[in-house]
Protein backbone atom coordinates (compact mmCIF):
# COMPACT_ATOMS: atom_id res chain seq x y z
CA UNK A 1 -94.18 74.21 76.23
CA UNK A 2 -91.26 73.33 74.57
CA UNK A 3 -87.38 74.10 75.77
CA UNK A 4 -85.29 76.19 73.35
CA UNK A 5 -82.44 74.14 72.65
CA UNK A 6 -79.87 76.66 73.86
CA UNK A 7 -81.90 76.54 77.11
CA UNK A 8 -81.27 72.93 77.72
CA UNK A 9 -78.21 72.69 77.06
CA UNK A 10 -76.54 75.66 79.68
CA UNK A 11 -74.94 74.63 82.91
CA UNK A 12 -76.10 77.08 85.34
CA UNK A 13 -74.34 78.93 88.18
CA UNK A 14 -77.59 78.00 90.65
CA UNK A 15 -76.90 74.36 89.96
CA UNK A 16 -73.60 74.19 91.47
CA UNK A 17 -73.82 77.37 93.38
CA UNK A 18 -72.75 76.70 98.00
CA UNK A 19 -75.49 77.47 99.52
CA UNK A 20 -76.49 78.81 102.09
CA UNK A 21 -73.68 82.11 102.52
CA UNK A 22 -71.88 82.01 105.69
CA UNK A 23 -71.96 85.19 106.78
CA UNK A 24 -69.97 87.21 109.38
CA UNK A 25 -70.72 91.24 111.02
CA UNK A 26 -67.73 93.42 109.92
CA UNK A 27 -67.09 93.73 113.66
CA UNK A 28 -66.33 90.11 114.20
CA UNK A 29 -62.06 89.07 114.53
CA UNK A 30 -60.41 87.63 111.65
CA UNK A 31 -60.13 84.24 114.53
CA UNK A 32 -64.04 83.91 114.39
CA UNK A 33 -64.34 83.91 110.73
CA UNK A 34 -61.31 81.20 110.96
CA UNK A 35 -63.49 79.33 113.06
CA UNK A 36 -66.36 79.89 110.82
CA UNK A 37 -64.52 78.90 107.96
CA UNK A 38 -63.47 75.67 109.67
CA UNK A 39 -66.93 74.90 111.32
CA UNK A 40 -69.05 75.30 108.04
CA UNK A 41 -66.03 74.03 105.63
CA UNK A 42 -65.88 77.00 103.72
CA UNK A 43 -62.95 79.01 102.25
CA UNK A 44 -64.50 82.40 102.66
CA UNK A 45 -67.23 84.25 104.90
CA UNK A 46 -69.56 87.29 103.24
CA UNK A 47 -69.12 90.35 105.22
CA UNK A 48 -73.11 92.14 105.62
CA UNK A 49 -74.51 94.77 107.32
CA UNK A 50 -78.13 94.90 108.17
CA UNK A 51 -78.30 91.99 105.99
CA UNK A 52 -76.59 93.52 102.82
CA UNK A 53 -73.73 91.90 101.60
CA UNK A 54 -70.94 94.36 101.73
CA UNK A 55 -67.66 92.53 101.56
CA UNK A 56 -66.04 89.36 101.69
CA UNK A 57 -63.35 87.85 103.62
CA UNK A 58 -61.39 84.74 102.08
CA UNK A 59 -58.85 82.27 103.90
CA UNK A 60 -56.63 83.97 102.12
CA UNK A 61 -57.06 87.18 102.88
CA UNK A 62 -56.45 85.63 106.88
CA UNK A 63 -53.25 84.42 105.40
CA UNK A 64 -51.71 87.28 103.99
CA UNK A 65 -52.98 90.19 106.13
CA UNK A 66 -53.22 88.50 109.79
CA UNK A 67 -50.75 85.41 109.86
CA UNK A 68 -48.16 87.01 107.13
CA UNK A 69 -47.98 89.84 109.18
CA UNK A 70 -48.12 88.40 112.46
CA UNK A 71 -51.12 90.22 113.65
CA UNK A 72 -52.64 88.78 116.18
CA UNK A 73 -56.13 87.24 114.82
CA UNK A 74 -58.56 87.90 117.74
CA UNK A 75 -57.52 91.93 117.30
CA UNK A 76 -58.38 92.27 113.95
CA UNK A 77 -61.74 92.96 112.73
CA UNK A 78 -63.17 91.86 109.74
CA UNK A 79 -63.83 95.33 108.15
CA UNK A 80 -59.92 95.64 108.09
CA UNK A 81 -59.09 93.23 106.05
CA UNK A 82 -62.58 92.35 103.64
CA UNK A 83 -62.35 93.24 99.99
CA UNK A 84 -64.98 95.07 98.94
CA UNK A 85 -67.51 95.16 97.05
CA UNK A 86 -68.59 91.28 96.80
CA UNK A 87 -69.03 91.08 93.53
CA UNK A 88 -72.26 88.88 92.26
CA UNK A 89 -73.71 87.13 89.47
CA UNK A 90 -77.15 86.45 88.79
CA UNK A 91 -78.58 82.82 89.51
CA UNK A 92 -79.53 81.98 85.92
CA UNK A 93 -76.13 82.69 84.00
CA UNK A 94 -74.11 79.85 82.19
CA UNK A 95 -71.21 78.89 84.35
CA UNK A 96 -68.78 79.80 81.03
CA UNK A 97 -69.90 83.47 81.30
CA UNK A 98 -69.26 83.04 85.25
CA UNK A 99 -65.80 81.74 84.56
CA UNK A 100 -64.76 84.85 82.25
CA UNK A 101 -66.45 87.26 84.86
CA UNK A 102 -63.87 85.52 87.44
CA UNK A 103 -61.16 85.55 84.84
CA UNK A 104 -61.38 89.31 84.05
CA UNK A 105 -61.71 89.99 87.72
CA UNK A 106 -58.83 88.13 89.09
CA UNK A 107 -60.86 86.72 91.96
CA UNK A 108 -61.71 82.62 92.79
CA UNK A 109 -64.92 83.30 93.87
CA UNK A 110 -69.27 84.93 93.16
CA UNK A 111 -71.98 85.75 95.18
CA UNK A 112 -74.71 84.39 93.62
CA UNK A 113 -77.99 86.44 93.68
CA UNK A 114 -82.00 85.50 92.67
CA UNK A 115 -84.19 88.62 92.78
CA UNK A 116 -81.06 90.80 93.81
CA UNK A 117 -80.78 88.95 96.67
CA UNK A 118 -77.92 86.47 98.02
CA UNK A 119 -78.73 83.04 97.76
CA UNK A 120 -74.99 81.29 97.17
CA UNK A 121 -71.50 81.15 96.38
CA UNK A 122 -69.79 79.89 93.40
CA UNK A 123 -65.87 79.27 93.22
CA UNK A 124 -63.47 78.49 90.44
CA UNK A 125 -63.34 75.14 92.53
CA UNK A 126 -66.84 74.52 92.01
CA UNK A 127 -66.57 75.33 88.17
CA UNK A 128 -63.68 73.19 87.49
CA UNK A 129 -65.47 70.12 89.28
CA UNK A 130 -67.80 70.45 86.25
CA UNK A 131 -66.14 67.52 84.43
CA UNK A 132 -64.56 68.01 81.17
CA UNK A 133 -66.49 64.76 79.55
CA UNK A 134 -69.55 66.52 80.55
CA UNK A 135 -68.44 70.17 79.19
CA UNK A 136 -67.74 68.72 75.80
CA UNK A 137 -71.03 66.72 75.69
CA UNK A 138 -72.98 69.83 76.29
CA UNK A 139 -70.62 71.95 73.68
CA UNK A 140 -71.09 68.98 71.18
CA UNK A 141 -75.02 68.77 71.58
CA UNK A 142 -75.35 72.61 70.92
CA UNK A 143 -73.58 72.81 67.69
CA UNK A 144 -75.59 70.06 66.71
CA UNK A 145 -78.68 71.70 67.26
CA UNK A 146 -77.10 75.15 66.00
CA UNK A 147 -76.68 73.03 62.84
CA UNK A 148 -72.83 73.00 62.98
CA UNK A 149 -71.34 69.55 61.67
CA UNK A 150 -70.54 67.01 63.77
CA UNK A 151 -67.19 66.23 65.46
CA UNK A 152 -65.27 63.28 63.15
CA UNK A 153 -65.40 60.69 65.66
CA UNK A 154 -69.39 60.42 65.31
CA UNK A 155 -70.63 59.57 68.80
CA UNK A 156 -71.64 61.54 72.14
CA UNK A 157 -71.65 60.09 75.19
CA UNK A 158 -74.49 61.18 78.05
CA UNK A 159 -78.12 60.32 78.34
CA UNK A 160 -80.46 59.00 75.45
CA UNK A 161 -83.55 61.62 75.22
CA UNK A 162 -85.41 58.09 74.36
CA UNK A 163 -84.71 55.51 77.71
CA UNK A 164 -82.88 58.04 79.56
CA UNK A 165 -80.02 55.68 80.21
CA UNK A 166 -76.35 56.39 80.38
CA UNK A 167 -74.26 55.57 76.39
CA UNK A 168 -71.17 56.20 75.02
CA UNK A 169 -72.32 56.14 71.69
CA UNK A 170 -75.89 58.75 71.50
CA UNK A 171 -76.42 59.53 67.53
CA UNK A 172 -78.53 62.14 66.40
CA UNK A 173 -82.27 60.87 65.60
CA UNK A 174 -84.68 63.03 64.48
CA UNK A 175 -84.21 65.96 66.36
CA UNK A 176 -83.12 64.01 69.52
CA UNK A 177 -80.11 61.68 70.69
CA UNK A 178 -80.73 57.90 70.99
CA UNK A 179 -78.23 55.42 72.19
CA UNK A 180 -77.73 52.10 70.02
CA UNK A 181 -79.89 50.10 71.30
CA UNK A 182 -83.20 52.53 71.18
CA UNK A 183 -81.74 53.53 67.28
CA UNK A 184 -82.07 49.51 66.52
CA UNK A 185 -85.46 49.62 68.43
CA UNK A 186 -84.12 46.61 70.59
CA UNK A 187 -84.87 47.88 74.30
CA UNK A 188 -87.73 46.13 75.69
CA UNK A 189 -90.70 48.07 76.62
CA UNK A 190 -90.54 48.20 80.47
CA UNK A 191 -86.98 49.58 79.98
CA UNK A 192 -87.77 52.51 78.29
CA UNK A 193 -88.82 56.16 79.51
């Protein structure tokens, strides 16, 4: 069965979703999920009840409500200080449609759900970390394939759909993108794919 080419060429939230969810009982101090938070390396614990997701609690959150108002951290209780609802994406969206969600919500951070259930996180963090190089090649290849013209500098750089090795200069071959040396038929056949 053949990919639609819009299909290969998404970034998905589930591949570089934080998994698994660190997860906290609204009746646990604001010091244990600081603990958490250190413990797992995380910047934020879920709030659930009876295994339902119903808030989150963010470093931040720690920082402005316990320490900036010098509460003391093993008094308050999670449920005091969580924003709530978490809000969630599903697992299968395009991490550009995840970044305007977090844009137009003013948060950093995603649940991420499969089968309306909570299988990760996804921050800005982990968005940004997407490299730019890689962004563009992915933005390049699909107006390619939507039959837009071609940016003026001619080459795009990623892997060659023919020996599925790394080039800085992939061309457009018949449907596909070969580096130079597959386009000049020059790689050896125990190299290739």
């Amino acid at each position: 069965m053949a990919v639609e080419p819009s299909v290969r060429t998404r970034v998905l939230v589930r591949t570089i979703m934080n998994s698994p969810v660190v997860t906290a009982s609204p009746n646990e101090t604001s010091k244990d999920l600081a603990l958490k938070m250190i413990q797992y390396k995380v910047g934020s614990i879920v709030i659930t009840e009876s295994d339902e997701p119903v808030g989150i609690v963010t470093d931040g959150d720690i920082a402005l409500k316990v320490a900036a108002r010098d509460l003391k951290p093993s008094e308050v209780l999670a449920k005091d200080i969580m924003s709530s609802p978490l809000h969630t994406v599903d697992s299968e969206i395009d991490i550009r449609e995840v970044a305007r969600i977090m844009r137009n919500l003013m948060i950093k951070r995603l649940g991420v759900t499969y089968k309306n259930r909570l299988v990760g996180m996804v921050t800005m963090s982990d968005i940004v970390s997407v490299t730019p190089e890689v962004m563009d090649v992915i933005s390049e290849k699909a107006r390619i394939v939507a039959g837009e013209p071609r940016k003026k500098r001619g080459y795009l750089a990623g892997y060659c759909d023919s020996c599925n090795q790394w080039s800085d200069y992939l061309m457009e071959v018949d449907g596909g993108f070969q580096c130079e040396v597959c386009r000049e038929g020059e790689r050896p056949p125990e190299e290739s794919a």
